[in-house]
C-alpha atoms as a PDB file:
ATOM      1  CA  UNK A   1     117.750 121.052 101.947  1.00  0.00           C
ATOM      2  CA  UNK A   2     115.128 118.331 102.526  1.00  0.00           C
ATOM      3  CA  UNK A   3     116.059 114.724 100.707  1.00  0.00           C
ATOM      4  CA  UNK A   4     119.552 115.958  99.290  1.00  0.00           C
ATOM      5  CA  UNK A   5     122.504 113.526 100.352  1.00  0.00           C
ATOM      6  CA  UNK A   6     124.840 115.433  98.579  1.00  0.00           C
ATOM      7  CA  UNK A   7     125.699 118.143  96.383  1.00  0.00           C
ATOM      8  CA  UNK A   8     128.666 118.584  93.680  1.00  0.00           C
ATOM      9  CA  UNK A   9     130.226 120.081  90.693  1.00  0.00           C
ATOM     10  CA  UNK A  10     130.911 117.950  87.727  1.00  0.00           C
ATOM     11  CA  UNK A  11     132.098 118.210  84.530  1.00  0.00           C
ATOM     12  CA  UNK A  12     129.707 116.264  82.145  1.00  0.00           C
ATOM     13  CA  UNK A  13     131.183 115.703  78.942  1.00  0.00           C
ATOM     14  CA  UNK A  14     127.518 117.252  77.510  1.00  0.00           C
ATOM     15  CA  UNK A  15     126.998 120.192  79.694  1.00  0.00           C
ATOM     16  CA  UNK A  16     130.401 121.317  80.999  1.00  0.00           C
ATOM     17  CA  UNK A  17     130.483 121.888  84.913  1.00  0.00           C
ATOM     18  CA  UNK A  18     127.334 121.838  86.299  1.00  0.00           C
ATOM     19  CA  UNK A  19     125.670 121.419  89.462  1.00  0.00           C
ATOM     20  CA  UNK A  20     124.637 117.991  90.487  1.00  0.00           C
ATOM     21  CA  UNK A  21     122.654 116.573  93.860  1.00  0.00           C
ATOM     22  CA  UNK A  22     121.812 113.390  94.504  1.00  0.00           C
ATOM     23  CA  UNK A  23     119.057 112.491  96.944  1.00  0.00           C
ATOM     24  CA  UNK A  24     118.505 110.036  99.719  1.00  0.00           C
ATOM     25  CA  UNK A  25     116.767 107.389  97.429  1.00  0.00           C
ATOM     26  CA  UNK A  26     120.028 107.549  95.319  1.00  0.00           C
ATOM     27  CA  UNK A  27     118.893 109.524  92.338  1.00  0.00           C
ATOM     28  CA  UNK A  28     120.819 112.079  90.816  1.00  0.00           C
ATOM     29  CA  UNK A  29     119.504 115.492  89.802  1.00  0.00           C
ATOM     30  CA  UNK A  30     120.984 118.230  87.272  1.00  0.00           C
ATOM     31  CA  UNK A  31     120.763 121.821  88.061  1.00  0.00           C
ATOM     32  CA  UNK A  32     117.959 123.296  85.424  1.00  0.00           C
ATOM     33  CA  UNK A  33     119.411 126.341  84.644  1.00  0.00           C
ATOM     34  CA  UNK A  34     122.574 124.947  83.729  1.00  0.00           C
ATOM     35  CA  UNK A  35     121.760 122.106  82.023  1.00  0.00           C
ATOM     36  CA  UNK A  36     119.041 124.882  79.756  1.00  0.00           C
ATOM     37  CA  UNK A  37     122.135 127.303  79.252  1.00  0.00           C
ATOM     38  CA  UNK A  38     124.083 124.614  78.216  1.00  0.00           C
ATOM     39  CA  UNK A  39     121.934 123.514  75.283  1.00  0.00           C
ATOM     40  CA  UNK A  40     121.774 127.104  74.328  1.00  0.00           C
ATOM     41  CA  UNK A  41     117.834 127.871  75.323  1.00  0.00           C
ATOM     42  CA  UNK A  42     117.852 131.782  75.823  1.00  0.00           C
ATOM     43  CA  UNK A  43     115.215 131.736  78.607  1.00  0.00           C
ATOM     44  CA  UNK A  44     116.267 129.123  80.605  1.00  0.00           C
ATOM     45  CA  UNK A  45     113.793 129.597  83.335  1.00  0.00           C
ATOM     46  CA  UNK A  46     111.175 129.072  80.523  1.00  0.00           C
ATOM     47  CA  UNK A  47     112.395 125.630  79.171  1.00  0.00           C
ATOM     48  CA  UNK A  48     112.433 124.162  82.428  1.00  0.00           C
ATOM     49  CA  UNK A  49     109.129 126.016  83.628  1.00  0.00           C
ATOM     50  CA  UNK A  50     106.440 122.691  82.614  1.00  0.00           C
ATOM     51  CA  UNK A  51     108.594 119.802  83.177  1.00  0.00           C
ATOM     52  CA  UNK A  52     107.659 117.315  85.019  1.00  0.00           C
ATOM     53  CA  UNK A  53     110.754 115.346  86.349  1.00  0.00           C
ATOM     54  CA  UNK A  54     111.664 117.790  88.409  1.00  0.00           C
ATOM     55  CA  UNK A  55     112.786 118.824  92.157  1.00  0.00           C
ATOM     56  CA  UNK A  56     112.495 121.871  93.941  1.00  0.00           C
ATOM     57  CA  UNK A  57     115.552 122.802  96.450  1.00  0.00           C
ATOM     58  CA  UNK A  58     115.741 125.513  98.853  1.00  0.00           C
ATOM     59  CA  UNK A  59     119.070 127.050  98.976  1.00  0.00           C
ATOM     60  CA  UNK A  60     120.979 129.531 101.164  1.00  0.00           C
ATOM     61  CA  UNK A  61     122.745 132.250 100.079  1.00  0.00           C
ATOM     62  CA  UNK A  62     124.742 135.560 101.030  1.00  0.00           C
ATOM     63  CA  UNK A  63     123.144 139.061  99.874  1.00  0.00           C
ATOM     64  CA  UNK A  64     125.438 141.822  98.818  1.00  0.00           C
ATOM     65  CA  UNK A  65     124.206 143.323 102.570  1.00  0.00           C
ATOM     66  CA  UNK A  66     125.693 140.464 103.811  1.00  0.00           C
ATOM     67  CA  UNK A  67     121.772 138.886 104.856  1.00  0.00           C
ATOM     68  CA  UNK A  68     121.472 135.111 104.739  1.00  0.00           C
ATOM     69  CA  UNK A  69     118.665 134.248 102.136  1.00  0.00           C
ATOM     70  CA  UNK A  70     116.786 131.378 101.044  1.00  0.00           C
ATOM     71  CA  UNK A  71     115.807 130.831  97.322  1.00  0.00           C
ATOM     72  CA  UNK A  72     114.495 127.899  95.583  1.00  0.00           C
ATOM     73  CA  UNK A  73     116.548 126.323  92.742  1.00  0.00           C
ATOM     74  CA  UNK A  74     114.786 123.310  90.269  1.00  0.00           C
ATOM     75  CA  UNK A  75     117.059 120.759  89.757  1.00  0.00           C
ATOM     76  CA  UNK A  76     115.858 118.218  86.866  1.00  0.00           C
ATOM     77  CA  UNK A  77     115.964 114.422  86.124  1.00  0.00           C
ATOM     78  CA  UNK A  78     117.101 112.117  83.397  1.00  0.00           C
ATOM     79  CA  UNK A  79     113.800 112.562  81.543  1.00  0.00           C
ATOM     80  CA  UNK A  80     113.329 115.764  81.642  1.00  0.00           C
ATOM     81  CA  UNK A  81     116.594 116.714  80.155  1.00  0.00           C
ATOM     82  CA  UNK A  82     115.910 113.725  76.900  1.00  0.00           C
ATOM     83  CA  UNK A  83     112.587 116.287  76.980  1.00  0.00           C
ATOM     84  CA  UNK A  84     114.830 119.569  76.860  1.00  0.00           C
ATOM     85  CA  UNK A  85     117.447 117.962  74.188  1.00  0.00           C
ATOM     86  CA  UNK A  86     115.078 116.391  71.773  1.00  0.00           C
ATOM     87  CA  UNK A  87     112.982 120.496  71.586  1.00  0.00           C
ATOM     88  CA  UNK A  88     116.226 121.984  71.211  1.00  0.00           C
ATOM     89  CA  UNK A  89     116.937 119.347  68.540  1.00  0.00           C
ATOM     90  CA  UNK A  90     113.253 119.836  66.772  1.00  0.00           C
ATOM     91  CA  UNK A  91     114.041 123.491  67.004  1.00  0.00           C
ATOM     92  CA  UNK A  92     117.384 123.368  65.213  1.00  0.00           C
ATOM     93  CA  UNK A  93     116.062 120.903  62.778  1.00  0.00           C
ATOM     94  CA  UNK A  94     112.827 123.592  61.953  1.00  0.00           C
ATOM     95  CA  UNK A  95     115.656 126.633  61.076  1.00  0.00           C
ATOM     96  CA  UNK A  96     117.473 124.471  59.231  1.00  0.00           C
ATOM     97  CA  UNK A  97     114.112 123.379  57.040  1.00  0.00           C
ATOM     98  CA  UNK A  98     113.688 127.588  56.615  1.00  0.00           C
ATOM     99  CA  UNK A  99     117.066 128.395  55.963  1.00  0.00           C
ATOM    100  CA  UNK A 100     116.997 125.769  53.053  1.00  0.00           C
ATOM    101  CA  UNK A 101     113.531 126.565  51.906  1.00  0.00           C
ATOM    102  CA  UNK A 102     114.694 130.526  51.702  1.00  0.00           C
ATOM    103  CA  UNK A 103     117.731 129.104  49.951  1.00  0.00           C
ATOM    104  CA  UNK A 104     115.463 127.187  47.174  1.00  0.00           C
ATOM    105  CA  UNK A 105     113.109 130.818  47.018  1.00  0.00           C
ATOM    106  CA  UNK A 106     116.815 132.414  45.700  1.00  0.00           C
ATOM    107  CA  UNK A 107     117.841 130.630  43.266  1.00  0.00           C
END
């Protein structure tokens, strides 16, 4: 794991626990995945796919053969998580506008 000081779990008061690293330069990085679950994208791995404060980690890991294996993991910055909540937010706010618009259709 090139550049990462350290690595922890936290529990943010947004996301729950989730995986945090912070890098030589001092900057602190959320794991993608979690922070995409968290705001309740189904496809997490596509939410986090074009963003562009981002940071690729290598990480180790145990098979279930008991093999050591490497696999990358994207972490993500401050801005790309305002990115992440203000979609999820537009996306809400768009159902919402449908939901009321099928409402008005009923009565």
């Amino acid at each position: 794991m090139e550049h990462v000081k350290s690595t922890e779990i936290v529990n943010h008061p947004l996301f729950g626990e989730i995986e945090r690293i912070t890098t030589e330069d001092g900057k602190i990085w959320y794991k993608g995945k979690d922070v995409a679950l968290a705001l309740g994208y189904k496809s997490p791995h596509v939410a986090i796919k074009y963003l562009k404060d981002t940071l690729k980690v290598e990480k180790e890991y145990r098979t279930g053969l008991g093999y050591i294996a490497r696999r990358p993991y994207t972490y993500i910055g401050k801005e790309a998580i305002k990115i992440l909540l203000v979609k999820r937010l537009t996306q809400d706010v768009k159902n919402r506008v449908k939901e009321c618009i099928n409402q008005i259709d009923l009565v």
